[in-house]
C-alpha atoms as a PDB file:
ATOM      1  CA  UNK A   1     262.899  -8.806  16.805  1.00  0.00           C
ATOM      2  CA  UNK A   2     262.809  -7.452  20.171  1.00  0.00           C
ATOM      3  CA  UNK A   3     260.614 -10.400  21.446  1.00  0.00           C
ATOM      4  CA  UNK A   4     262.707 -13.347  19.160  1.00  0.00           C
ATOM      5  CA  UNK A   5     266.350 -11.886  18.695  1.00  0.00           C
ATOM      6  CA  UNK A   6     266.188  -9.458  21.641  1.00  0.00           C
ATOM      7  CA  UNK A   7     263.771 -11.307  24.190  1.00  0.00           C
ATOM      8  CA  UNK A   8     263.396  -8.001  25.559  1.00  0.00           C
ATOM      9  CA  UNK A   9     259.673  -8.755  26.861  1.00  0.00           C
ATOM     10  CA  UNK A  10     258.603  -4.908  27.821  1.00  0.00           C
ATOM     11  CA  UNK A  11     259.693  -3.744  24.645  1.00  0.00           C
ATOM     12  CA  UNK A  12     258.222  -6.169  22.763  1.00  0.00           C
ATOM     13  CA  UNK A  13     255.031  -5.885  24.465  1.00  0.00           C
ATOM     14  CA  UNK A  14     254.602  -2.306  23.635  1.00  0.00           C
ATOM     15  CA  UNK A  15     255.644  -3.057  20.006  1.00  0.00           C
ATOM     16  CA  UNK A  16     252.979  -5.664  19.780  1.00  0.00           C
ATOM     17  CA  UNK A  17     250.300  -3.694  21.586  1.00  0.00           C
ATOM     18  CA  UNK A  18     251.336  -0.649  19.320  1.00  0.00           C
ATOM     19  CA  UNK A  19     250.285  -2.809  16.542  1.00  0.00           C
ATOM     20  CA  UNK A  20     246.959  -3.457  17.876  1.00  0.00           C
ATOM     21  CA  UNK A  21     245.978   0.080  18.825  1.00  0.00           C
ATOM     22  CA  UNK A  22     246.763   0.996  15.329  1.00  0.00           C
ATOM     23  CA  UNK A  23     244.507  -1.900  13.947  1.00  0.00           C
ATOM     24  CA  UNK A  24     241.573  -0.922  16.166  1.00  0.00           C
ATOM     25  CA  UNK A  25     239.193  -3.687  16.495  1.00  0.00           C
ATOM     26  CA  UNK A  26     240.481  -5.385  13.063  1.00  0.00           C
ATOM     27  CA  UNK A  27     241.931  -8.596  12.801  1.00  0.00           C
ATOM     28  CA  UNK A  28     244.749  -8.195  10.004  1.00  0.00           C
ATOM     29  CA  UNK A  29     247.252 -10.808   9.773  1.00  0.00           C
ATOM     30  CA  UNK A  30     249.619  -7.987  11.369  1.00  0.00           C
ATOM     31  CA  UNK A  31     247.215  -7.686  14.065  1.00  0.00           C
ATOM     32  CA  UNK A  32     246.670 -10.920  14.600  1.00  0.00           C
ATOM     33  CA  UNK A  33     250.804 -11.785  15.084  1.00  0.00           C
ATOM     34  CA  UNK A  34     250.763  -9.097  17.348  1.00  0.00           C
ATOM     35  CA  UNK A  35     247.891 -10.470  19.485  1.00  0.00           C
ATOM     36  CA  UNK A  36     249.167 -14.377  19.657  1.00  0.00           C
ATOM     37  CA  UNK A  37     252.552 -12.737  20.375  1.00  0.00           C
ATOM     38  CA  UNK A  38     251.603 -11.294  22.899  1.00  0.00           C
ATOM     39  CA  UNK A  39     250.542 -14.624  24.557  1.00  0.00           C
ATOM     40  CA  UNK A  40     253.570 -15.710  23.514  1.00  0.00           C
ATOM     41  CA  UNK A  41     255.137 -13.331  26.135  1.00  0.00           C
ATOM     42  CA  UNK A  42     252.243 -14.237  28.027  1.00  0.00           C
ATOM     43  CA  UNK A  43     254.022 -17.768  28.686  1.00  0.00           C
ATOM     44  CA  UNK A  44     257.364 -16.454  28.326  1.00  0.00           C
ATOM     45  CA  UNK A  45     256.816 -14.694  31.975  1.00  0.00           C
ATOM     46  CA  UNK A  46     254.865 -17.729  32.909  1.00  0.00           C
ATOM     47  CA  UNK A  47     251.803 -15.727  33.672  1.00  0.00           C
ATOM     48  CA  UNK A  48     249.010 -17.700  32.887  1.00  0.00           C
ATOM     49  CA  UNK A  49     246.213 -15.748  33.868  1.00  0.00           C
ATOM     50  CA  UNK A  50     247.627 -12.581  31.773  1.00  0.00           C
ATOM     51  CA  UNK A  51     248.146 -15.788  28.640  1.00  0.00           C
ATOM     52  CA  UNK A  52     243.995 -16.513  29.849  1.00  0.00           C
ATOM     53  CA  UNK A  53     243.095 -13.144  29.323  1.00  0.00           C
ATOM     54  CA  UNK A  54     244.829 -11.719  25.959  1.00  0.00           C
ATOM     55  CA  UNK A  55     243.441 -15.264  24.986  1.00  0.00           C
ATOM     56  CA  UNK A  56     240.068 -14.238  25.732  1.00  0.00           C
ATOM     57  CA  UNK A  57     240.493 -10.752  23.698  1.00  0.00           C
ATOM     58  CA  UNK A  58     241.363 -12.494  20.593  1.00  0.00           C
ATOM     59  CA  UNK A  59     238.316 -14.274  20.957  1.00  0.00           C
ATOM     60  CA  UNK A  60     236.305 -10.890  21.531  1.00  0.00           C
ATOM     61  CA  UNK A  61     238.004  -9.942  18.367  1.00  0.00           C
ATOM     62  CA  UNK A  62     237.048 -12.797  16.551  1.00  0.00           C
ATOM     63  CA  UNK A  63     233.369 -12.391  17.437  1.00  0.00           C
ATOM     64  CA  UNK A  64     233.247  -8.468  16.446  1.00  0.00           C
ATOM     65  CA  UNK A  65     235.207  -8.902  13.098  1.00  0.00           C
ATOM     66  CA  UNK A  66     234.793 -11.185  10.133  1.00  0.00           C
ATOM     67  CA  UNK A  67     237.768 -13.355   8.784  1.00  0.00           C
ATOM     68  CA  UNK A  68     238.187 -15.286   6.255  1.00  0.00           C
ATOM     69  CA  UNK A  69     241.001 -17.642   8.146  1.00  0.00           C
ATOM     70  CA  UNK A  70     238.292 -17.552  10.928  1.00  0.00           C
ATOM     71  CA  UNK A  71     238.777 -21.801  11.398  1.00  0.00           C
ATOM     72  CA  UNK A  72     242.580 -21.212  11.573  1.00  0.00           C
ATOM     73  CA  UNK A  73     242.188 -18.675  14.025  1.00  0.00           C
ATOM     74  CA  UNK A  74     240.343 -20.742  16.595  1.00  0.00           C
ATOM     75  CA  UNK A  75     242.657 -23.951  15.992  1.00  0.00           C
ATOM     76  CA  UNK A  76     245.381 -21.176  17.074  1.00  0.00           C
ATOM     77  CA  UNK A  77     243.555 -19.971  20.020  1.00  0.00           C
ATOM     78  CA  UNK A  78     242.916 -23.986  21.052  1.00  0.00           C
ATOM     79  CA  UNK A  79     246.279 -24.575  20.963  1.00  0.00           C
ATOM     80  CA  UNK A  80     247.452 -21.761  22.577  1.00  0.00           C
ATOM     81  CA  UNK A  81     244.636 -23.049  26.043  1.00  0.00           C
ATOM     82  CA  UNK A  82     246.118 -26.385  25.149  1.00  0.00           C
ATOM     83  CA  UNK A  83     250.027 -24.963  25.714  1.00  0.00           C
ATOM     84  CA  UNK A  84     249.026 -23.190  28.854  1.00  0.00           C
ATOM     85  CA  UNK A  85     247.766 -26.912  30.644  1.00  0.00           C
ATOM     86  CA  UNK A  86     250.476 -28.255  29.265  1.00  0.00           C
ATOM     87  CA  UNK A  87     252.981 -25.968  30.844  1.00  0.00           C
ATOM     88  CA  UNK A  88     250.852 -26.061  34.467  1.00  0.00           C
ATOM     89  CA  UNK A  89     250.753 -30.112  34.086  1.00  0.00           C
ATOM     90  CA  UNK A  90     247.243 -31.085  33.442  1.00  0.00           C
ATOM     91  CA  UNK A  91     247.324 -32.623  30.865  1.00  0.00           C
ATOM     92  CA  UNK A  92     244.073 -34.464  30.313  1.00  0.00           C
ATOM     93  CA  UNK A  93     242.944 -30.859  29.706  1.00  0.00           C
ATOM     94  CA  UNK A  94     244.982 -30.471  27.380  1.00  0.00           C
ATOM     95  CA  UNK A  95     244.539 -33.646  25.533  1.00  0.00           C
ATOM     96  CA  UNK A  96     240.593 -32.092  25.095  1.00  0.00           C
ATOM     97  CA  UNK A  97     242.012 -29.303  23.160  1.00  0.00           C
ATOM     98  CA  UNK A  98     244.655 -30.475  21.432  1.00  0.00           C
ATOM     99  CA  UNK A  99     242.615 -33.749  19.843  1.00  0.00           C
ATOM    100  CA  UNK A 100     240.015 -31.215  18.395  1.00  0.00           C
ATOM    101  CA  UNK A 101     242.932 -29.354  16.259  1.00  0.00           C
ATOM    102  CA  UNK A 102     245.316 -32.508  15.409  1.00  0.00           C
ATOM    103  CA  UNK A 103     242.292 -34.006  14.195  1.00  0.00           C
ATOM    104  CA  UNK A 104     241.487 -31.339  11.449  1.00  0.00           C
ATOM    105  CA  UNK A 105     244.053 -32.163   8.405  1.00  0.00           C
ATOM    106  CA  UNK A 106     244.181 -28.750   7.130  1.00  0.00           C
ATOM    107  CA  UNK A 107     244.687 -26.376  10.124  1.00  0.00           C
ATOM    108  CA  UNK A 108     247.920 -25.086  10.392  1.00  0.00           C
ATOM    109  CA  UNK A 109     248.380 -26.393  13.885  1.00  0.00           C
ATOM    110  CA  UNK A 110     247.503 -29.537  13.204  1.00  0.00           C
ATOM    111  CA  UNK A 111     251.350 -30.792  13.560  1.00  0.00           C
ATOM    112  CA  UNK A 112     251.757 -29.062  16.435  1.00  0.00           C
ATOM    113  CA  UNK A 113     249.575 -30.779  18.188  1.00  0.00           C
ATOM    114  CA  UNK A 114     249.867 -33.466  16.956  1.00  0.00           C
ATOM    115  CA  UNK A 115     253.597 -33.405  18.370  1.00  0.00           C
ATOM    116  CA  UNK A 116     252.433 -32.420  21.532  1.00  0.00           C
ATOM    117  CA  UNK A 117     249.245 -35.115  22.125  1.00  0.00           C
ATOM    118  CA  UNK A 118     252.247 -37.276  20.996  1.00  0.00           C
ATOM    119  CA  UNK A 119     254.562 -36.492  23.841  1.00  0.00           C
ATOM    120  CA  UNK A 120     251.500 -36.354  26.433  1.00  0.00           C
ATOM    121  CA  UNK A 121     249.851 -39.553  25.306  1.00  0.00           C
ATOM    122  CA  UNK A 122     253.348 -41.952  25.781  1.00  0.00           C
ATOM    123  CA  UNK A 123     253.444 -40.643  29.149  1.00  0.00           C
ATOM    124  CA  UNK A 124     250.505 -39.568  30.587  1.00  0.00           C
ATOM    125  CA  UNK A 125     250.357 -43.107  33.145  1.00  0.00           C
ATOM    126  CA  UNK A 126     251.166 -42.875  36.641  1.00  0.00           C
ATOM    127  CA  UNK A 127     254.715 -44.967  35.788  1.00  0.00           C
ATOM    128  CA  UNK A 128     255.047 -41.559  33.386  1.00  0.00           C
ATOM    129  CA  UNK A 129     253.882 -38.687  34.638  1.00  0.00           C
ATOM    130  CA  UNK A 130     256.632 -37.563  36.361  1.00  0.00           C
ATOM    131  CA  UNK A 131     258.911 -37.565  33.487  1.00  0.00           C
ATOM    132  CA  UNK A 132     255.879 -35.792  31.973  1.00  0.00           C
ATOM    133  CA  UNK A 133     255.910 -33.131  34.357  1.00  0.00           C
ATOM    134  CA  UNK A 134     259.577 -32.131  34.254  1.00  0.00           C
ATOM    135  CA  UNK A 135     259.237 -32.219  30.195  1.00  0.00           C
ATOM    136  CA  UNK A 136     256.759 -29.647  30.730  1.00  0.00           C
ATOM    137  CA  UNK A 137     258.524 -27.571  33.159  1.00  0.00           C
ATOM    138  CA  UNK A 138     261.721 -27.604  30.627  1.00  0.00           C
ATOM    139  CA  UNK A 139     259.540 -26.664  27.652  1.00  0.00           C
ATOM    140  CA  UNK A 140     258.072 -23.633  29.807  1.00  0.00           C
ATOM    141  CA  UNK A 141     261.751 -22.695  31.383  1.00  0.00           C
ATOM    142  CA  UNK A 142     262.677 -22.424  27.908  1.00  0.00           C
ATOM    143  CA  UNK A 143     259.915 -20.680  26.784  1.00  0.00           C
ATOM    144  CA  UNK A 144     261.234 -17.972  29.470  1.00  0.00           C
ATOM    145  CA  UNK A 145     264.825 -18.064  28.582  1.00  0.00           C
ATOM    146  CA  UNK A 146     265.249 -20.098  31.812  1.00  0.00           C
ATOM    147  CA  UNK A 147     267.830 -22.693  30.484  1.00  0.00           C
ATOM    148  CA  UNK A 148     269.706 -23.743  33.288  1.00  0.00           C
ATOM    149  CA  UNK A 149     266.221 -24.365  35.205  1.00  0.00           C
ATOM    150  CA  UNK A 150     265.066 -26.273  31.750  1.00  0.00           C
ATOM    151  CA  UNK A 151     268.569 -28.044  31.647  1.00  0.00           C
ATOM    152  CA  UNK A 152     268.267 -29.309  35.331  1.00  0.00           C
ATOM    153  CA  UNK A 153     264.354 -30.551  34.606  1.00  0.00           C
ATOM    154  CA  UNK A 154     265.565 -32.684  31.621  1.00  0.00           C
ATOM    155  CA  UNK A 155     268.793 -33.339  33.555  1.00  0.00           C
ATOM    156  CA  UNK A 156     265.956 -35.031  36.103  1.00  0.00           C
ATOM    157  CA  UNK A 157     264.602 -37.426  33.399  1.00  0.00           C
ATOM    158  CA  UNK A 158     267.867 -38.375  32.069  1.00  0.00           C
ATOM    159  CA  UNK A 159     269.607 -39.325  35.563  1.00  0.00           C
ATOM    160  CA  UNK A 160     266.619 -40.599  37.338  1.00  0.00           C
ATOM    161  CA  UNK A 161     263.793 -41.980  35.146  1.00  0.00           C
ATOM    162  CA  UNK A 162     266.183 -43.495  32.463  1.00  0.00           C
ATOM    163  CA  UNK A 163     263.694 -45.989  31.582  1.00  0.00           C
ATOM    164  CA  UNK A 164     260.835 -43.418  30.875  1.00  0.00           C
ATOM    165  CA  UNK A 165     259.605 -43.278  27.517  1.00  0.00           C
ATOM    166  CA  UNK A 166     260.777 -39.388  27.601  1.00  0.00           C
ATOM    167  CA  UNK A 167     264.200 -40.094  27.892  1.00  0.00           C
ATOM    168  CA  UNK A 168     265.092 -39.794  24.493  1.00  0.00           C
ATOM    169  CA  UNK A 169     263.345 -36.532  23.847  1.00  0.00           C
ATOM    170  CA  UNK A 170     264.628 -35.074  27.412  1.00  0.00           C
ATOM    171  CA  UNK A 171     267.993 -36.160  26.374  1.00  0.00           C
ATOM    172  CA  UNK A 172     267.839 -34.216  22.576  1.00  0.00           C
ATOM    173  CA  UNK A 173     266.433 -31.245  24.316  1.00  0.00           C
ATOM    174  CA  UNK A 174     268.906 -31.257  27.347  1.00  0.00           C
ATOM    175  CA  UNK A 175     271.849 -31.172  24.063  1.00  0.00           C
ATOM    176  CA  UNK A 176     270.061 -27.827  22.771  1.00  0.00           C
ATOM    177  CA  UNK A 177     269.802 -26.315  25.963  1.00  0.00           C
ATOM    178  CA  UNK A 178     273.415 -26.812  26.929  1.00  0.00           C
ATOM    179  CA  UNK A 179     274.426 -25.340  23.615  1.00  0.00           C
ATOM    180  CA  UNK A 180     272.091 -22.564  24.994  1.00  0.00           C
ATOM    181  CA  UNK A 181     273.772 -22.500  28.491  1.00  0.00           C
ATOM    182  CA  UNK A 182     277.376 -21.837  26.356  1.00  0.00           C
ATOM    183  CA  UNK A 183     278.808 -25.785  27.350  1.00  0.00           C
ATOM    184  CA  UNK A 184     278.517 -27.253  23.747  1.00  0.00           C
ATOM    185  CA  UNK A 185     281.121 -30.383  24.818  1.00  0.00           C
ATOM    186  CA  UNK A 186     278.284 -31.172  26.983  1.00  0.00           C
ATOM    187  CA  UNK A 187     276.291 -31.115  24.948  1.00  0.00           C
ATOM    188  CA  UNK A 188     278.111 -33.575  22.698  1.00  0.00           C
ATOM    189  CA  UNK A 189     278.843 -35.820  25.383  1.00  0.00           C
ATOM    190  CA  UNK A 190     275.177 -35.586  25.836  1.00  0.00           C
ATOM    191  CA  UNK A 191     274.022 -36.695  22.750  1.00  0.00           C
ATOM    192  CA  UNK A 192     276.969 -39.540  22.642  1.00  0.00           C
ATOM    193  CA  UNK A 193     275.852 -41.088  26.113  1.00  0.00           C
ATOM    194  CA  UNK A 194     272.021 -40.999  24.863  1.00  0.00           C
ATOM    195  CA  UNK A 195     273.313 -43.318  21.246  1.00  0.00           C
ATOM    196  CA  UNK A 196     275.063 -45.731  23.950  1.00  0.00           C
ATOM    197  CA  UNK A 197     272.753 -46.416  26.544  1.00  0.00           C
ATOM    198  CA  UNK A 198     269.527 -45.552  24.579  1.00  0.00           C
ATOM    199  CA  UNK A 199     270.297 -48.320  22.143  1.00  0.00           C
ATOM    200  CA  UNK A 200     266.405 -49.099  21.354  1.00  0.00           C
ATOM    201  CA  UNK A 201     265.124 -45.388  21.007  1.00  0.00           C
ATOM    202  CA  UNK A 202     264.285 -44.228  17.106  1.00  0.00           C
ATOM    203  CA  UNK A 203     266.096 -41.008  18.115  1.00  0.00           C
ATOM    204  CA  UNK A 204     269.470 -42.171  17.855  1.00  0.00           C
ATOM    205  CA  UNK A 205     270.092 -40.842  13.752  1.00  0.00           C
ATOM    206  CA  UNK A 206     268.576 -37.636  15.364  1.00  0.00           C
ATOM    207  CA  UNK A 207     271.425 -37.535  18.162  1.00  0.00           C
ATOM    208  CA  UNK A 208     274.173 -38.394  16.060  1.00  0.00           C
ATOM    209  CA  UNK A 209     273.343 -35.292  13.406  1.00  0.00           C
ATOM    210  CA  UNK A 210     272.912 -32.896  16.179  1.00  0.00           C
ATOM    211  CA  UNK A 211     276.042 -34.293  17.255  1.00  0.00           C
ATOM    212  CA  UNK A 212     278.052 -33.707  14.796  1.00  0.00           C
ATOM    213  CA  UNK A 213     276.396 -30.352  13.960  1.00  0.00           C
ATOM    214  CA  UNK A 214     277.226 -29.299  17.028  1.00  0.00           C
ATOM    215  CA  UNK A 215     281.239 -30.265  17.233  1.00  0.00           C
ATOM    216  CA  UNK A 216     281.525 -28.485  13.020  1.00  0.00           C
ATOM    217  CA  UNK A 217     279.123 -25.375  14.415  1.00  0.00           C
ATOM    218  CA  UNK A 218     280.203 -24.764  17.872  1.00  0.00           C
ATOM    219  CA  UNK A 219     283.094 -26.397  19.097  1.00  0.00           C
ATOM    220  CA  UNK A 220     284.351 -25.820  15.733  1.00  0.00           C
ATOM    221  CA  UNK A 221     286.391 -29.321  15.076  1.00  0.00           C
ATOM    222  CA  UNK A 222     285.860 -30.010  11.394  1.00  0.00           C
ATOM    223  CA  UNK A 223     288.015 -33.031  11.228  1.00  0.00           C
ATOM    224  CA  UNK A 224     286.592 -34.794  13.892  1.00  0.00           C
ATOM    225  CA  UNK A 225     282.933 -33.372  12.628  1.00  0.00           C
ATOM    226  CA  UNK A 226     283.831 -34.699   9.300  1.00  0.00           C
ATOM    227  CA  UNK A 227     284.279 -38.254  10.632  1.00  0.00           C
ATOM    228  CA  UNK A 228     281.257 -38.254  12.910  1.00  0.00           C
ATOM    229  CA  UNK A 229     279.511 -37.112   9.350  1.00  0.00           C
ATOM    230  CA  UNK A 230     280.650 -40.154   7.674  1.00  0.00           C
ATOM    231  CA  UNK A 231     280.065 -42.310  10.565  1.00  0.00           C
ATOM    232  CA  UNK A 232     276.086 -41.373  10.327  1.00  0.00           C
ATOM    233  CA  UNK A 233     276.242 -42.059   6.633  1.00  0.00           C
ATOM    234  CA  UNK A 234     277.349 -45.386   7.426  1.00  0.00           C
ATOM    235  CA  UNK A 235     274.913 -46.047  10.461  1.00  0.00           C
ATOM    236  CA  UNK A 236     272.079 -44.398   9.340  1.00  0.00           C
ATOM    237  CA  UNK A 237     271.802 -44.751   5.428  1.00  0.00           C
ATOM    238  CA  UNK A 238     268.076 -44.294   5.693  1.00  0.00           C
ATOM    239  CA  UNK A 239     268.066 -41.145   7.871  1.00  0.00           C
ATOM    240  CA  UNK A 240     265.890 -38.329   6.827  1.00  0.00           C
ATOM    241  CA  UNK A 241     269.308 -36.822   7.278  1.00  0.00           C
ATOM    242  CA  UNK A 242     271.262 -38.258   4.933  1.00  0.00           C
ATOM    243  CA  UNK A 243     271.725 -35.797   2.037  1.00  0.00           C
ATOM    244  CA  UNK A 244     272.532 -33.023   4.823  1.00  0.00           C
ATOM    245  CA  UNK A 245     275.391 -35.236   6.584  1.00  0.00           C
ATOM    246  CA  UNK A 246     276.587 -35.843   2.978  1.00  0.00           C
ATOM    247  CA  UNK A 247     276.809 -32.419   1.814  1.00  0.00           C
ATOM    248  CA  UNK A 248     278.642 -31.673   4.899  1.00  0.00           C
ATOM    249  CA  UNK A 249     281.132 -34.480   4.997  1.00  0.00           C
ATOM    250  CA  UNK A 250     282.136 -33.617   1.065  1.00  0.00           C
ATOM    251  CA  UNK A 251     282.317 -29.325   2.230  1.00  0.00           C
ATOM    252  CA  UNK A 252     284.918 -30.590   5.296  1.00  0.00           C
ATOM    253  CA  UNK A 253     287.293 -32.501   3.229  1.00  0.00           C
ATOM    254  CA  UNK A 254     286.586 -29.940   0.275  1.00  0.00           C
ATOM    255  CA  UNK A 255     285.531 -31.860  -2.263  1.00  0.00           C
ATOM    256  CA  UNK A 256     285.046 -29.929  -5.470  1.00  0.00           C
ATOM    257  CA  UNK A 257     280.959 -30.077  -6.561  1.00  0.00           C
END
């Protein structure tokens, strides 16, 4: 809580290394949260090096203690290297890493990177790569609670590299930040400019749910949330999202179920 409610990074720290100490050299599944969390706040203070090096002790860990997730362990720990070049831009390095997990069907983090050789892959090209680079810089300004940095990164994309196959994404993720930053009818302008000049992207049912999620949720507007719900059921009637606008739409005009 301290580190995901709180993101009170000292305390957190403590709390996780507390955890540890108490474990010894054991490799419990509490231990082992505590040990990838604290890489998570590794990244979160965008220290790499200090990310490197609690990396390295799980792996110390791993060697002195038996485990039966042992495999899922080291996917973790390649994805975690593979996050780090990601967030510091080299991302052929990261490709290595993250190929060897997405490849393995049942590791845990085999979605995750899979997402993430994804997003590198479409635009790691020299016409690309810049877009690239600011997507990485958001995701690690996020990472540290740095929204208004992340928000001007994607902001980059979005203004200046409209054509970049990013755009899309950059344009979703700019939305949450903004909600983030406290300007949620940004945020739906946001995702309303991305549906009219991003007409070819297969983003756009994505945009229009988190649209109207975000005028019922946080700008509070249920009638006009209601009709951007049934809207999307008419423009999107094979969405993944569907069911949810749906339910929604029927709850605003309070139809009896």
């Amino acid at each position: 809580l301290a580190y995901t409610k709180l993101f009170d990074l000292d305390r957190a720290a403590k709390d996780f290394e507390a955890v540890l100490n108490r474990a010894r050299a054991g490799l419990s599944d509490p231990a082992q949260k505590a040990a990838f969390g604290l890489v998570d706040i590794a990244y979160a203070s965008e220290n790499f090096p200090l990310a490197t090096s609690r990396i390295q002790e799980i792996e110390t860990m791993l060697r002195k203690n038996s485990t039966s997730n042992e495999k899922n362990i080291q996917d973790h720990l390649l994805y975690e290297r593979a996050l780090g070049f990601y967030y510091q831009a080299q991302f052929d390095s990261s490709l290595v890493l993250l190929d060897s997990v997405a490849n393995d069907a049942e590791s845990d983090y085999a979605n995750d990177a899979i997402s993430l050789v994804g997003i590198i892959q479409e635009s790691n090209s020299t016409f690309g790569r810049p877009s690239l680079t600011h997507f990485a810089m958001s995701a690690l300004a996020e990472q540290a609670h740095k929204f208004a940095e992340a928000e001007a990164n994607y902001r980059a994309i979005i203004d200046s590299e409209f054509n970049a196959p990013l755009a899309d994404d950059a344009a979703l993720r700019s939305a949450t930040v903004l909600v983030e930053l406290g300007r949620p009818a940004d945020a739906v302008q946001e995702l309303d400019s991305m549906q009219v000049k991003i007409v070819s992207s297969p983003l756009l049912d994505v945009a229009a749910f988190r649209e109207a999620e975000i005028t019922e949720r946080d700008l509070h507007d249920k009638a006009r949330a209601q009709k951007m719900y049934e809207d999307f059921l008419e423009r999107y009637p094979n969405s993944i999202f569907v069911n949810d606008a749906r339910d929604r739409a029927r709850t605003l005009r309070g139809d009896a179920f």
